[in-house]
N, C-alpha and C. Protein backbone atom coordinates (compact mmCIF):
# COMPACT_ATOMS: atom_id res chain seq x y z
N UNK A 1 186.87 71.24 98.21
CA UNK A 1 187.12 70.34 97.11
C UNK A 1 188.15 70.99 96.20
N UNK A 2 189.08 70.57 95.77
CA UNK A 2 190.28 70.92 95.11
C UNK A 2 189.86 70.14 93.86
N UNK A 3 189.90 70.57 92.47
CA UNK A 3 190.16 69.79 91.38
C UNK A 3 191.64 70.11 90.42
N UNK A 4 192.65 70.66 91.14
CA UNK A 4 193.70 71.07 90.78
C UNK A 4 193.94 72.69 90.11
N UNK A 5 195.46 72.53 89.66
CA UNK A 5 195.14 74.03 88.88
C UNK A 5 195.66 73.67 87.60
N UNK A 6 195.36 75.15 86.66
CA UNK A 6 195.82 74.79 85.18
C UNK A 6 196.11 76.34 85.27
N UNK A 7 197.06 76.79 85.06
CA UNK A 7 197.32 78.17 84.47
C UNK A 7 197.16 78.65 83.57
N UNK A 8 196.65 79.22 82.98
CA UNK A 8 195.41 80.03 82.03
C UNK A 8 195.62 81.68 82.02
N UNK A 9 195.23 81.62 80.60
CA UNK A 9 195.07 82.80 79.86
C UNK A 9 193.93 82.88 79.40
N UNK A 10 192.93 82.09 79.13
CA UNK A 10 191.76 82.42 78.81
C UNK A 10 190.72 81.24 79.04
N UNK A 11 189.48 81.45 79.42
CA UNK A 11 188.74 80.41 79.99
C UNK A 11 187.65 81.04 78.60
N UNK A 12 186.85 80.09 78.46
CA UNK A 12 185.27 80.12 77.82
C UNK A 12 184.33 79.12 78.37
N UNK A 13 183.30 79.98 79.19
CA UNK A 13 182.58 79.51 79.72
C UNK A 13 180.88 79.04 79.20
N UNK A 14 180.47 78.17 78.69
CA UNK A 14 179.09 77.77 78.13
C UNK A 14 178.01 77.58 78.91
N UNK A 15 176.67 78.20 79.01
CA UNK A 15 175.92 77.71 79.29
C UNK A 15 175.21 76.51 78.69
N UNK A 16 175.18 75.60 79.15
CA UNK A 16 174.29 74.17 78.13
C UNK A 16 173.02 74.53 78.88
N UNK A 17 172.89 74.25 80.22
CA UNK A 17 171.22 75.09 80.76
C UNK A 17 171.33 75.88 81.76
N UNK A 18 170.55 76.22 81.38
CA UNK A 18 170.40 77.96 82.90
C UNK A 18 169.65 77.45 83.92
N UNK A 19 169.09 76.84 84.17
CA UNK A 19 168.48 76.53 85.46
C UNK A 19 167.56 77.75 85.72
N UNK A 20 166.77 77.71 84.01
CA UNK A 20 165.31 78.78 83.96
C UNK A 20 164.91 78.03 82.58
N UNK A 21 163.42 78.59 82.35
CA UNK A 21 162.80 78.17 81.57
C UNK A 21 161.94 79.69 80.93
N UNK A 22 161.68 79.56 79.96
CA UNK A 22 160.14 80.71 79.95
C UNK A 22 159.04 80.36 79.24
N UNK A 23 157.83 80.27 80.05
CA UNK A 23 156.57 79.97 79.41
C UNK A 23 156.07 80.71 78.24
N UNK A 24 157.05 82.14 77.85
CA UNK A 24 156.05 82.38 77.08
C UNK A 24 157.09 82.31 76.31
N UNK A 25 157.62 81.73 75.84
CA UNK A 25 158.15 81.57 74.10
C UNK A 25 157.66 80.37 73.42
N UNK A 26 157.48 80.71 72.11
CA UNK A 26 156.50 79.36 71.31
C UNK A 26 157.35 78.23 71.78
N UNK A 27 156.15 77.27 71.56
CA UNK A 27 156.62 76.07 71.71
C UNK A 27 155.78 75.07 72.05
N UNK A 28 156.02 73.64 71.50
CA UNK A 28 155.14 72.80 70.85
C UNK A 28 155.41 71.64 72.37
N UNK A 29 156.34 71.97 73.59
CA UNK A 29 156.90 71.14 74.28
C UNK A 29 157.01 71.56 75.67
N UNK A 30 156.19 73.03 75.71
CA UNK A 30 156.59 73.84 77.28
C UNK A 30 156.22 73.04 78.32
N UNK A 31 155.10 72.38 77.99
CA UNK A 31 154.36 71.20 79.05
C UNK A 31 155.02 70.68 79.64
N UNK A 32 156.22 70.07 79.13
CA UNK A 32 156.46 68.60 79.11
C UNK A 32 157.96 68.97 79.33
N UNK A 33 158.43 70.17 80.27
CA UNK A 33 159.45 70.41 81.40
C UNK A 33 160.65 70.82 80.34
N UNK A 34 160.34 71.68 78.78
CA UNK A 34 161.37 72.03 78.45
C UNK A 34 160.70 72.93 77.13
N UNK A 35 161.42 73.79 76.45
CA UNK A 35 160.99 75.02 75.45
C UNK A 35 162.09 75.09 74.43
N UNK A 36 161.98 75.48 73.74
CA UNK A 36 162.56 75.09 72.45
C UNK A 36 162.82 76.65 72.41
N UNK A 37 164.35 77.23 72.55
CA UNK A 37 164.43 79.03 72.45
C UNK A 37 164.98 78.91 70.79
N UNK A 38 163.89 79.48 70.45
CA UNK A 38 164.35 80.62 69.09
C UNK A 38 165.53 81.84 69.40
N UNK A 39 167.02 81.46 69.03
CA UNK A 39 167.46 82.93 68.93
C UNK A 39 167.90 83.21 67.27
N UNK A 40 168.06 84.18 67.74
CA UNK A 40 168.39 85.19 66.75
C UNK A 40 170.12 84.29 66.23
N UNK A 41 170.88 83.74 66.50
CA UNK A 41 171.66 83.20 66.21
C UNK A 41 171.48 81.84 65.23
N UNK A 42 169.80 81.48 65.32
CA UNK A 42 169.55 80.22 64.41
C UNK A 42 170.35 78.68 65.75
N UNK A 43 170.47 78.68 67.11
CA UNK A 43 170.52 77.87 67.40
C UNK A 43 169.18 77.45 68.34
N UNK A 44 169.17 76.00 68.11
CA UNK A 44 168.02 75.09 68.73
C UNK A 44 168.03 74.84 70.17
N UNK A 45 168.29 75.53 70.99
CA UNK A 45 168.66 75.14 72.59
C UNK A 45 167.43 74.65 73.27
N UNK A 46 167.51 73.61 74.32
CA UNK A 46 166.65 73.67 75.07
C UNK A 46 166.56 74.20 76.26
N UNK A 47 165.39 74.49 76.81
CA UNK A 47 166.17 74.99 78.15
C UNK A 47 164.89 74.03 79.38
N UNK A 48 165.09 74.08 80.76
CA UNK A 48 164.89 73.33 81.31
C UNK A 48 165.00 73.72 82.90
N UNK A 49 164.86 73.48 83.81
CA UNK A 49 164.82 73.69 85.19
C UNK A 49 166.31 73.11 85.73
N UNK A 50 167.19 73.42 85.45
CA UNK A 50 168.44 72.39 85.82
C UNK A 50 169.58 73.21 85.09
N UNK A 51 170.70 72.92 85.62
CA UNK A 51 171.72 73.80 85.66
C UNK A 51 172.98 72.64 84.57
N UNK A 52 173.63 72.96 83.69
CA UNK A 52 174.99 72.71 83.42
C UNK A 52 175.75 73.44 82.73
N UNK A 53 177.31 73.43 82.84
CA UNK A 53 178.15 74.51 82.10
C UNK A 53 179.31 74.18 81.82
N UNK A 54 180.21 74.30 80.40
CA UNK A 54 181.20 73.92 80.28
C UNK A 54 182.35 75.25 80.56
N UNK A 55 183.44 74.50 81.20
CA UNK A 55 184.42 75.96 81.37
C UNK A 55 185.82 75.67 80.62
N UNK A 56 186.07 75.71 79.78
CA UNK A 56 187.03 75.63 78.56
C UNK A 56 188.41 76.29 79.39
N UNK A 57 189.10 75.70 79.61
CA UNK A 57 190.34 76.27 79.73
C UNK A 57 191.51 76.36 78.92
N UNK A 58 192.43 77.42 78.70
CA UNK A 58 193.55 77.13 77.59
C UNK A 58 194.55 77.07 77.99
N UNK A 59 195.86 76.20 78.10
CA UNK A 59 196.71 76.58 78.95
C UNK A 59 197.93 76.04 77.56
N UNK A 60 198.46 77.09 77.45
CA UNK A 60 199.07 77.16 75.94
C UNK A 60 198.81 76.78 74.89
N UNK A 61 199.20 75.82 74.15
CA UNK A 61 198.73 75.13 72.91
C UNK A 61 197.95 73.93 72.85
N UNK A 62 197.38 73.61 74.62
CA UNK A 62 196.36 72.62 74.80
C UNK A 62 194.90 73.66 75.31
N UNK A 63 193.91 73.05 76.12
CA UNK A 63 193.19 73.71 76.49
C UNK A 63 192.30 71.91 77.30
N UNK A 64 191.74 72.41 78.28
CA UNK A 64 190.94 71.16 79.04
C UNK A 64 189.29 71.61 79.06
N UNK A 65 188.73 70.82 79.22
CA UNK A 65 186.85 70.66 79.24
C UNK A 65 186.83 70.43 80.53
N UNK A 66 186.18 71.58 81.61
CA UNK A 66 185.24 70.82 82.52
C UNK A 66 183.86 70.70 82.34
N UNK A 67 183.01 69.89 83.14
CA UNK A 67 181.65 70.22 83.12
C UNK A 67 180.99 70.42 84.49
N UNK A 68 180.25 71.63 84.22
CA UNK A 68 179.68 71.70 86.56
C UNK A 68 178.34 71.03 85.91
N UNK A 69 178.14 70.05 86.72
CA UNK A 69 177.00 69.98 86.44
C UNK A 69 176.43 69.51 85.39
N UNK A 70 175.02 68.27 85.26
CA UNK A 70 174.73 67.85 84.18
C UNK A 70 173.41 68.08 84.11
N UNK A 71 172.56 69.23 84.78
CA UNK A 71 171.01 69.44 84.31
C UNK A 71 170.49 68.42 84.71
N UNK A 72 169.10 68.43 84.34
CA UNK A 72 168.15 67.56 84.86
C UNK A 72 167.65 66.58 83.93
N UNK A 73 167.53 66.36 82.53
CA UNK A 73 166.78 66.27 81.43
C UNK A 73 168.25 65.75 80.20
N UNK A 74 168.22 64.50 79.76
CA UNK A 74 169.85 64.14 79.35
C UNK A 74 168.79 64.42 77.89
N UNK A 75 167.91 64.67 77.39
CA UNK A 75 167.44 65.35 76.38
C UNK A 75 168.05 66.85 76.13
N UNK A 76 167.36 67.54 77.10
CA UNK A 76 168.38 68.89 77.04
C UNK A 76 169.85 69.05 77.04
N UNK A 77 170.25 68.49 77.46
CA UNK A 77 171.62 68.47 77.63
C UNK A 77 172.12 67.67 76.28
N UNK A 78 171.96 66.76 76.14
CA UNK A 78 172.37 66.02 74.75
C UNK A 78 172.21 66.75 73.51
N UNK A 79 170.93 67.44 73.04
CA UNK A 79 170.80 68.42 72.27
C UNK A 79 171.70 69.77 72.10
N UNK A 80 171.92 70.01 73.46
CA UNK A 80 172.47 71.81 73.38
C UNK A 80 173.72 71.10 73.41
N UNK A 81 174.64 70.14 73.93
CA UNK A 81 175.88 69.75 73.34
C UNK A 81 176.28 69.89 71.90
N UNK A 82 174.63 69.15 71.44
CA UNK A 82 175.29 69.11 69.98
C UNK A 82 175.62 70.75 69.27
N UNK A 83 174.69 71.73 70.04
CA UNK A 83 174.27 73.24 69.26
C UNK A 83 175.08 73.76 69.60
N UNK A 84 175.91 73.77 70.80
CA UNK A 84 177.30 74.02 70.81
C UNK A 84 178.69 73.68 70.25
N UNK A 85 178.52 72.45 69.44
CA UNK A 85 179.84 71.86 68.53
C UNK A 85 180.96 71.32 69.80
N UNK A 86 179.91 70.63 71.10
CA UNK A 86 180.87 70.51 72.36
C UNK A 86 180.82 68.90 72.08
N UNK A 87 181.95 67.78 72.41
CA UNK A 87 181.95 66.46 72.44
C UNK A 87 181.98 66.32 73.92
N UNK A 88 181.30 65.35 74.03
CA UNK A 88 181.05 65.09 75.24
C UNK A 88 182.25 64.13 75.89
N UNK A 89 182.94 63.37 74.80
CA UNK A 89 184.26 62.89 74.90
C UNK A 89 185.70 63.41 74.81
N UNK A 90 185.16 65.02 75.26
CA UNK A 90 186.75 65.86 75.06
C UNK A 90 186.51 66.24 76.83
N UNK A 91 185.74 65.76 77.54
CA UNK A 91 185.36 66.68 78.50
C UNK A 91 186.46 65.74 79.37
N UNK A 92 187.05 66.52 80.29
CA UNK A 92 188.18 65.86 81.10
C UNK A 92 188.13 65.87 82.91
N UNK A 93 186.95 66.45 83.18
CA UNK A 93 186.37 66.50 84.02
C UNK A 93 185.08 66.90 84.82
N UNK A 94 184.15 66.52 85.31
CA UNK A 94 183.16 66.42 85.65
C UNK A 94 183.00 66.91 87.37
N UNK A 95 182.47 67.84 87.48
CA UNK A 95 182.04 68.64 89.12
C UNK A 95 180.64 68.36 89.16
N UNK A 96 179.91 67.74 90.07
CA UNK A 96 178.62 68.04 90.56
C UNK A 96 178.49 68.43 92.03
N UNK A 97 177.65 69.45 91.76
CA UNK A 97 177.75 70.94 92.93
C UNK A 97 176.96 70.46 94.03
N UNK A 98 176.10 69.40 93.88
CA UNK A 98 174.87 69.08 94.72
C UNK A 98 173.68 67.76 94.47
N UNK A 99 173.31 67.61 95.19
CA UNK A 99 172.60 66.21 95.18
C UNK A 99 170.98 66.49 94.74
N UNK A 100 171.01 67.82 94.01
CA UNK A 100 169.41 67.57 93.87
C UNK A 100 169.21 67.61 91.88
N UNK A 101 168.23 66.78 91.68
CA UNK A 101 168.16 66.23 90.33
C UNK A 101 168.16 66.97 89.23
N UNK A 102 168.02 68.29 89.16
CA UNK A 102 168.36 69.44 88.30
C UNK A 102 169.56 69.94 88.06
N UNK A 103 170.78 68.77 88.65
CA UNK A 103 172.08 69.35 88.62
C UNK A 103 172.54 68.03 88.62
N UNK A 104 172.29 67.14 88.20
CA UNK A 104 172.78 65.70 88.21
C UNK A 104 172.22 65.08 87.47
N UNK A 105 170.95 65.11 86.88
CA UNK A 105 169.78 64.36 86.17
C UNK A 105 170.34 63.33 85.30
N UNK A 106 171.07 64.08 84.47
CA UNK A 106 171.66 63.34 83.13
C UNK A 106 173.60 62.81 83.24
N UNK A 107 173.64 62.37 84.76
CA UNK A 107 174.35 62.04 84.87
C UNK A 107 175.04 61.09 84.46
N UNK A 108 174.51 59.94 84.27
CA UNK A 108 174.62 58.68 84.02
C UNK A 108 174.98 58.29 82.38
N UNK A 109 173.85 59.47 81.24
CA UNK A 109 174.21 59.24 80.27
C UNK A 109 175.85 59.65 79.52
N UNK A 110 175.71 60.85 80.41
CA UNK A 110 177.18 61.56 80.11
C UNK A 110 178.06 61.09 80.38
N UNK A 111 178.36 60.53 81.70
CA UNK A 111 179.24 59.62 82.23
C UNK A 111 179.83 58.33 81.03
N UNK A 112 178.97 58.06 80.49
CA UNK A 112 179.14 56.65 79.70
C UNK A 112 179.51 57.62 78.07
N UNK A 113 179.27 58.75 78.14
CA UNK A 113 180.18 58.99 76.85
C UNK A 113 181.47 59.88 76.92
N UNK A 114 181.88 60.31 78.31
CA UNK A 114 183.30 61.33 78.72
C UNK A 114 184.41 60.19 78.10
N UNK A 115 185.43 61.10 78.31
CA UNK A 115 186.77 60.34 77.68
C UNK A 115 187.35 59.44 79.07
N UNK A 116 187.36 58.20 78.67
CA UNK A 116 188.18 57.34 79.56
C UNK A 116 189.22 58.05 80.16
N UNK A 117 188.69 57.36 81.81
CA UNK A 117 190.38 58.19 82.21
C UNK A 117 189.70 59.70 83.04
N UNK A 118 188.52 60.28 82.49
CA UNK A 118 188.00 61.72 82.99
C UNK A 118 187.30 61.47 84.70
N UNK A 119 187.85 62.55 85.52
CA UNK A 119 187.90 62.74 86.69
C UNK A 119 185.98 63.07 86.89
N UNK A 120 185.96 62.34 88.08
CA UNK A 120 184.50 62.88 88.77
C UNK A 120 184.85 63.62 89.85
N UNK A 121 184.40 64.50 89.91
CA UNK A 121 183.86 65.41 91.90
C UNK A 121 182.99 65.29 92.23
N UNK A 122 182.48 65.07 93.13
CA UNK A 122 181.46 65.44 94.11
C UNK A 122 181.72 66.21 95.42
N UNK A 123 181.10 66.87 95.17
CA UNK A 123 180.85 67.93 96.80
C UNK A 123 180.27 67.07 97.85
N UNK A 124 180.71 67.01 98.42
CA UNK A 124 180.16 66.57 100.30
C UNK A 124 178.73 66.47 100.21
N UNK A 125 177.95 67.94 99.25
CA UNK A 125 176.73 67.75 99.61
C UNK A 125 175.51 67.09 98.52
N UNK A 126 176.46 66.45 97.44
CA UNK A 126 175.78 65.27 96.82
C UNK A 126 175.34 63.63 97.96
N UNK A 127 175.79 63.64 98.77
CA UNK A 127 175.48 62.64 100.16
C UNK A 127 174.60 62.93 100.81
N UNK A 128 174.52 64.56 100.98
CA UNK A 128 173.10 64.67 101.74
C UNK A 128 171.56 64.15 101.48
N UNK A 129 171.13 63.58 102.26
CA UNK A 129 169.64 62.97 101.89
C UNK A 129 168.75 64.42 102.14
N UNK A 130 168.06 64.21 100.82
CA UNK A 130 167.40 65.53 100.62
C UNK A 130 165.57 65.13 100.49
N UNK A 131 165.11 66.31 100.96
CA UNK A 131 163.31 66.22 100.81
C UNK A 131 162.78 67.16 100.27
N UNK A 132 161.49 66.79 99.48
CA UNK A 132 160.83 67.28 98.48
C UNK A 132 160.08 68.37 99.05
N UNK A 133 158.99 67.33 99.76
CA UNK A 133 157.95 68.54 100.63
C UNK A 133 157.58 68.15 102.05
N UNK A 134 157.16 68.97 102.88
CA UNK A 134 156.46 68.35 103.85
C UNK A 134 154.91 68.15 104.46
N UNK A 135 154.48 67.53 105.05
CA UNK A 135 152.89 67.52 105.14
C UNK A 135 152.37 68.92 105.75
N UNK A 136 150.96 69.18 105.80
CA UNK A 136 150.51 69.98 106.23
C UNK A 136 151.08 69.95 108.18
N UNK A 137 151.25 68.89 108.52
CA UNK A 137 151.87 68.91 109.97
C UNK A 137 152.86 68.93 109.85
N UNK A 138 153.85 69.18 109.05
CA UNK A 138 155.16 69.58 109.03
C UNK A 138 155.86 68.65 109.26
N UNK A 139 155.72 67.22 109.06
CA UNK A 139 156.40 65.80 108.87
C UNK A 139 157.21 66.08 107.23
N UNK A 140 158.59 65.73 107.46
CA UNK A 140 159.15 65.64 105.70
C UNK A 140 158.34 64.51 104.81
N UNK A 141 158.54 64.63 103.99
CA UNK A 141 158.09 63.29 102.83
C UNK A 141 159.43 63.46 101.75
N UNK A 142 160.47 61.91 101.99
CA UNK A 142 161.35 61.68 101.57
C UNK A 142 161.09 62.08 99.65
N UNK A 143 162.49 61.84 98.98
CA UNK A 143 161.99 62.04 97.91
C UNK A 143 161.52 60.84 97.60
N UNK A 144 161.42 59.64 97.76
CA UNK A 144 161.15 58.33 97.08
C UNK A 144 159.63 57.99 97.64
N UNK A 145 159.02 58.65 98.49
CA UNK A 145 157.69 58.90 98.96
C UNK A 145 157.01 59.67 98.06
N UNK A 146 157.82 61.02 97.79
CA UNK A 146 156.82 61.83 96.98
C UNK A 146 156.96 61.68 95.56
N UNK A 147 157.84 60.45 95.08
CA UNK A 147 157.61 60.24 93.78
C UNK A 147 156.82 58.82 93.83
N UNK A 148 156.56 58.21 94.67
CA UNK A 148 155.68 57.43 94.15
C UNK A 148 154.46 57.96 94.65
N UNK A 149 153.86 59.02 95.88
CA UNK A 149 152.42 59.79 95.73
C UNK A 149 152.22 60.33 94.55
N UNK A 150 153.48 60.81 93.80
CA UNK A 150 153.31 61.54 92.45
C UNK A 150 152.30 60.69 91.37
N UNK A 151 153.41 59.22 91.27
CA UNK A 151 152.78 58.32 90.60
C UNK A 151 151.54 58.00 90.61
N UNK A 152 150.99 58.02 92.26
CA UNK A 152 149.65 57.42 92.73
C UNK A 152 148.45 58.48 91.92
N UNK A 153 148.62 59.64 92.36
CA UNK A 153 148.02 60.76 91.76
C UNK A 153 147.68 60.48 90.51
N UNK A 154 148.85 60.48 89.40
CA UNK A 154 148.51 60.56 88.21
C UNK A 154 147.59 59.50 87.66
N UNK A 155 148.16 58.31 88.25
CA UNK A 155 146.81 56.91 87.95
C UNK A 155 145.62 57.50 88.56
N UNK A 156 145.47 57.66 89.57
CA UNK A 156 143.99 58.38 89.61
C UNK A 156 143.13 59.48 88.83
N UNK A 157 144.50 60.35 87.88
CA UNK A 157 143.93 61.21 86.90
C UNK A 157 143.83 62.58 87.94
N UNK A 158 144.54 62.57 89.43
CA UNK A 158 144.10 64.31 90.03
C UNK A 158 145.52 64.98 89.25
N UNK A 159 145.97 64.58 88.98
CA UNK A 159 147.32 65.43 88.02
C UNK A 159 148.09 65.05 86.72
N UNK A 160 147.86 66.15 86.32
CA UNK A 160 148.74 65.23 84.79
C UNK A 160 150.11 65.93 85.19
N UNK A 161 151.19 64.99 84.05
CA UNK A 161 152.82 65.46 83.70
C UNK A 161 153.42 64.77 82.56
């Protein structure tokens, strides 16, 4: 996949999520697939199971926005945009690395606020049909199977989320 070149002198690269979480830092929300990090800097980040990153390029007296990736959670991601002072309408291009929902999640919202005109990628292996888990006999269970057993479960009360 080629997304062109820009000749550069200096890149700045952002994490918006790490594609980690940690249970043990306070928090009023760990449950519920995201943690609220206290740093020492006074910013509000969330963090989350899902990956995105902005890579700032400068190429003289301009500079371009990509984004790899949009996390899983358009909560997390919408938030740590803001804690970064990043517009989501300066971003001039968009890479997604892969087809599984921790790297695409919040695709859709972002999409509808990039700057008209901003390039999408996809890798080859956003097409791949992907599976969750498989049975104890080693049959796959698609993902659209194991989110509605998910569903079934929880109405019965054997799992909360």
């Amino acid at each position: 996949m080629n997304i062109g070149s820009i000749e550069s002198g200096e890149l700045i690269v952002k994490v918006i999520a790490s594609n980690r979480t940690s249970m043990t830092l306070p928090s009023n929300e760990k449950l519920q697939g995201k943690v609220r990090h206290p740093g020492h800097d006074s910013f509000a980040t969330l963090g989350e199971h899902g990956i995105a990153m902005t890579i700032k390029i400068f190429e003289g007296e301009s500079s371009h926005i990509i984004l790899f990736d949009t996390a899983g959670f358009m909560q997390t991601v919408i938030n740590n945009f803001k804690q970064f002072k990043i517009k989501l309408n300066e971003i001039e291009k968009l890479v997604i690395s892969h087809g599984h929902l921790d790297h695409y999640g919040a695709l859709i919202p972002i999409i509808s606020e990039m700057k008209e005109g901003s390039e999408i990628y996809l890798s080859p292996l956003c097409l791949k049909k992907g599976y969750y888990a498989r049975t104890e006999s080693g049959n796959e269970i698609s993902s659209e199977d194991f989110g509605t057993s998910l569903k079934k479960l929880k109405k019965q009360g054997k799992i909360q989320y």
